[in-house]
C-alpha atoms as a PDB file:
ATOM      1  CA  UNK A   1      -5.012 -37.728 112.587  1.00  0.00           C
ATOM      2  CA  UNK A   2      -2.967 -37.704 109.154  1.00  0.00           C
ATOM      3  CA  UNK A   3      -2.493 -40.317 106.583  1.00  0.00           C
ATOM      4  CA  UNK A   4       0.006 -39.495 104.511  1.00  0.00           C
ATOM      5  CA  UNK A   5       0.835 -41.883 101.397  1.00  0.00           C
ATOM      6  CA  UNK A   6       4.808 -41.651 100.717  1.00  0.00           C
ATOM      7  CA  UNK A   7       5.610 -43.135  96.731  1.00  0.00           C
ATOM      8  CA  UNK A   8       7.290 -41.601  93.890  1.00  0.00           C
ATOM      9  CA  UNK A   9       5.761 -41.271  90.431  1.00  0.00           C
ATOM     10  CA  UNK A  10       6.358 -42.796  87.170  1.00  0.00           C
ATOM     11  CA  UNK A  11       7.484 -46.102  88.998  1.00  0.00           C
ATOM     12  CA  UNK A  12       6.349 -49.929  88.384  1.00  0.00           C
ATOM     13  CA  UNK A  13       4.102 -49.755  91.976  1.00  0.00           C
ATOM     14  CA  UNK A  14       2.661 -45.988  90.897  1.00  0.00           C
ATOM     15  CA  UNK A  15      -0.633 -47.502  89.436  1.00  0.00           C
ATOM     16  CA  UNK A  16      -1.120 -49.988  92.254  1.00  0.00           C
ATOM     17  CA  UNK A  17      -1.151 -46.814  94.195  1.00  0.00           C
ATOM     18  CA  UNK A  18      -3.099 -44.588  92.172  1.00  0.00           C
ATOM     19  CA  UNK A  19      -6.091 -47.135  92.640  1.00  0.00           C
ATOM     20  CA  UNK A  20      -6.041 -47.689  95.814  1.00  0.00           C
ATOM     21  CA  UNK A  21      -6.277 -43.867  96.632  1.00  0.00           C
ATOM     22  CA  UNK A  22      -9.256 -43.302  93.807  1.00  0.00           C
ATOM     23  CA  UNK A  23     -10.797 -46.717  95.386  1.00  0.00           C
ATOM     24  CA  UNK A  24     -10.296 -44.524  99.039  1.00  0.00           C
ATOM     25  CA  UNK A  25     -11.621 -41.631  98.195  1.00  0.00           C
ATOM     26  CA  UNK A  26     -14.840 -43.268  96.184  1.00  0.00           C
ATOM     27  CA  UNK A  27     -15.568 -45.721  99.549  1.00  0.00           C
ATOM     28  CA  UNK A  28     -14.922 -42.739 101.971  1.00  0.00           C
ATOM     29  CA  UNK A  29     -15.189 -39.334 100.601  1.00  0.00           C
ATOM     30  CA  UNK A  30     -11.775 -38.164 101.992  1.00  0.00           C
ATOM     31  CA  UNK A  31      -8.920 -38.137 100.460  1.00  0.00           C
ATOM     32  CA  UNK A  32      -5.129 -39.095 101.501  1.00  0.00           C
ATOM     33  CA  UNK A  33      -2.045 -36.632 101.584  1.00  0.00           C
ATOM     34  CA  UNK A  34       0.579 -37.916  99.486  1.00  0.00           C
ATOM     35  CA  UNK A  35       4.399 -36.825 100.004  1.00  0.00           C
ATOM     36  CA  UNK A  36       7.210 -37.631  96.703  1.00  0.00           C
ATOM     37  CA  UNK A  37      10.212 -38.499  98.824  1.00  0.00           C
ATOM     38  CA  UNK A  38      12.435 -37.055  96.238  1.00  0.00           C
ATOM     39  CA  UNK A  39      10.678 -33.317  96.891  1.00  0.00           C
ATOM     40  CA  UNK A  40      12.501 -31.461  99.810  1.00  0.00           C
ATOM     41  CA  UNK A  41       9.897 -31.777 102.433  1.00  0.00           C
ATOM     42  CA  UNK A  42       9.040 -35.605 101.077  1.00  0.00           C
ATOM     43  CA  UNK A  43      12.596 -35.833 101.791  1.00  0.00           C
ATOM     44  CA  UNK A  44      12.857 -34.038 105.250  1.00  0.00           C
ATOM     45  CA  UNK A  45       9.859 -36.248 106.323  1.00  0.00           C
ATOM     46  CA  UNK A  46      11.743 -39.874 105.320  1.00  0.00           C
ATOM     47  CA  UNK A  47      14.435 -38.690 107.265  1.00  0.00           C
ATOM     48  CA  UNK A  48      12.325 -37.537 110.540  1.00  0.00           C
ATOM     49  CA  UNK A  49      10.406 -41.055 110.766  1.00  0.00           C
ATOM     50  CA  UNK A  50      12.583 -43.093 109.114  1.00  0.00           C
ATOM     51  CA  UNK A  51      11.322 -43.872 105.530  1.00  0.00           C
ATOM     52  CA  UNK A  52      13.316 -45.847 103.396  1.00  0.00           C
ATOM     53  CA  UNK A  53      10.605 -48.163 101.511  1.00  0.00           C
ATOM     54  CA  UNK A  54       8.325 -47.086  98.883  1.00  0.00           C
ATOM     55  CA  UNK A  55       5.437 -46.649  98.622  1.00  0.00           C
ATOM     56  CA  UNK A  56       4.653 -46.188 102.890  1.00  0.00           C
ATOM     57  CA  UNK A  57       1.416 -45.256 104.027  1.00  0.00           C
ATOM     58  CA  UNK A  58       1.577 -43.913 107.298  1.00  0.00           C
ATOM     59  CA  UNK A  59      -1.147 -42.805 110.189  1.00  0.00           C
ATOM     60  CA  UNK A  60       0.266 -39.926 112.518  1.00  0.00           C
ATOM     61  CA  UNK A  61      -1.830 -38.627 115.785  1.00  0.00           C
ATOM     62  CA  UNK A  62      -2.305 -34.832 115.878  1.00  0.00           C
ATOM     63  CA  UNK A  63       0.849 -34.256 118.028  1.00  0.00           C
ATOM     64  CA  UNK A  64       3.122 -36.468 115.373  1.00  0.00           C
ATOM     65  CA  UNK A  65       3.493 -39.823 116.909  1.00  0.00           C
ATOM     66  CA  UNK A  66       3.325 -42.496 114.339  1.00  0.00           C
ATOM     67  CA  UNK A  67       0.223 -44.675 114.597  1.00  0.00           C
ATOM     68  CA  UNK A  68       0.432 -47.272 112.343  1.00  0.00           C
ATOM     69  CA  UNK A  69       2.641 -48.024 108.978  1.00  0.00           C
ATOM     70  CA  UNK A  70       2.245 -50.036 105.955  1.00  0.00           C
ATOM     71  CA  UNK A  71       5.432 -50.843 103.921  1.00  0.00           C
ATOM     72  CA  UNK A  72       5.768 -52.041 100.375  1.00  0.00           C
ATOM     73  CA  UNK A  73       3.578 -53.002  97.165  1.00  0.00           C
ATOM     74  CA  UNK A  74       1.101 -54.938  99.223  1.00  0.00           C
ATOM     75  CA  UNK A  75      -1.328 -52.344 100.142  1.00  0.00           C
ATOM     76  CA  UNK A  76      -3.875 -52.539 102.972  1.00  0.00           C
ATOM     77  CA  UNK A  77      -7.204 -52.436 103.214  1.00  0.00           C
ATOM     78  CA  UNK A  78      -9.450 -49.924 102.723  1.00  0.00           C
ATOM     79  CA  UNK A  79     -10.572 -50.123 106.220  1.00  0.00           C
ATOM     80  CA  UNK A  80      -7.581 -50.670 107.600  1.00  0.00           C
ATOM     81  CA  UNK A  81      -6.896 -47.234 106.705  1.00  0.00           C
ATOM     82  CA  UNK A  82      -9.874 -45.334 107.063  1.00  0.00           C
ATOM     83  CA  UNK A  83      -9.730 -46.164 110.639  1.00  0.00           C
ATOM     84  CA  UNK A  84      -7.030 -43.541 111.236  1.00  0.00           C
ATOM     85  CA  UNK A  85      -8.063 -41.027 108.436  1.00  0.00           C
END
């Protein structure tokens, strides 16, 4: 499985996101990919599962399907998460 955490830097929701991967990694040991949708795979990834809100956390199986996604500034919970990663 993948999480991959889709947000852009230098934003008003950057911090928000920030903490919640330091609180991740410190609660779980592992740590989350992150993707900037303006880079040209961040981009090429939006496009393939249909990404238009940031930030996005999303869970993908090993083959690619999507799992689960969370949308907006409301994060979820740690566990909610870790489950998939």
């Amino acid at each position: 499985m993948r999480v991959i955490v889709i947000s852009r830097e230098h934003t008003d929701y950057a911090r928000s996101v920030e903490s919640f991967m330091t609180d991740f990694k410190r609660q779980t040991g592992r740590e989350l990919e992150v993707l900037d949708p303006d880079s040209r795979d961040g981009a090429q990834f939006c496009r393939t599962y249909d990404i238009v809100e940031y930030p996005t956390i999303i869970a993908l199986s090993d083959d690619g399907q999507v799992q689960n996604t969370w949308r907006g500034i409301q994060m979820p919970t740690i566990s909610e998460v870790s489950y998939y990663a």
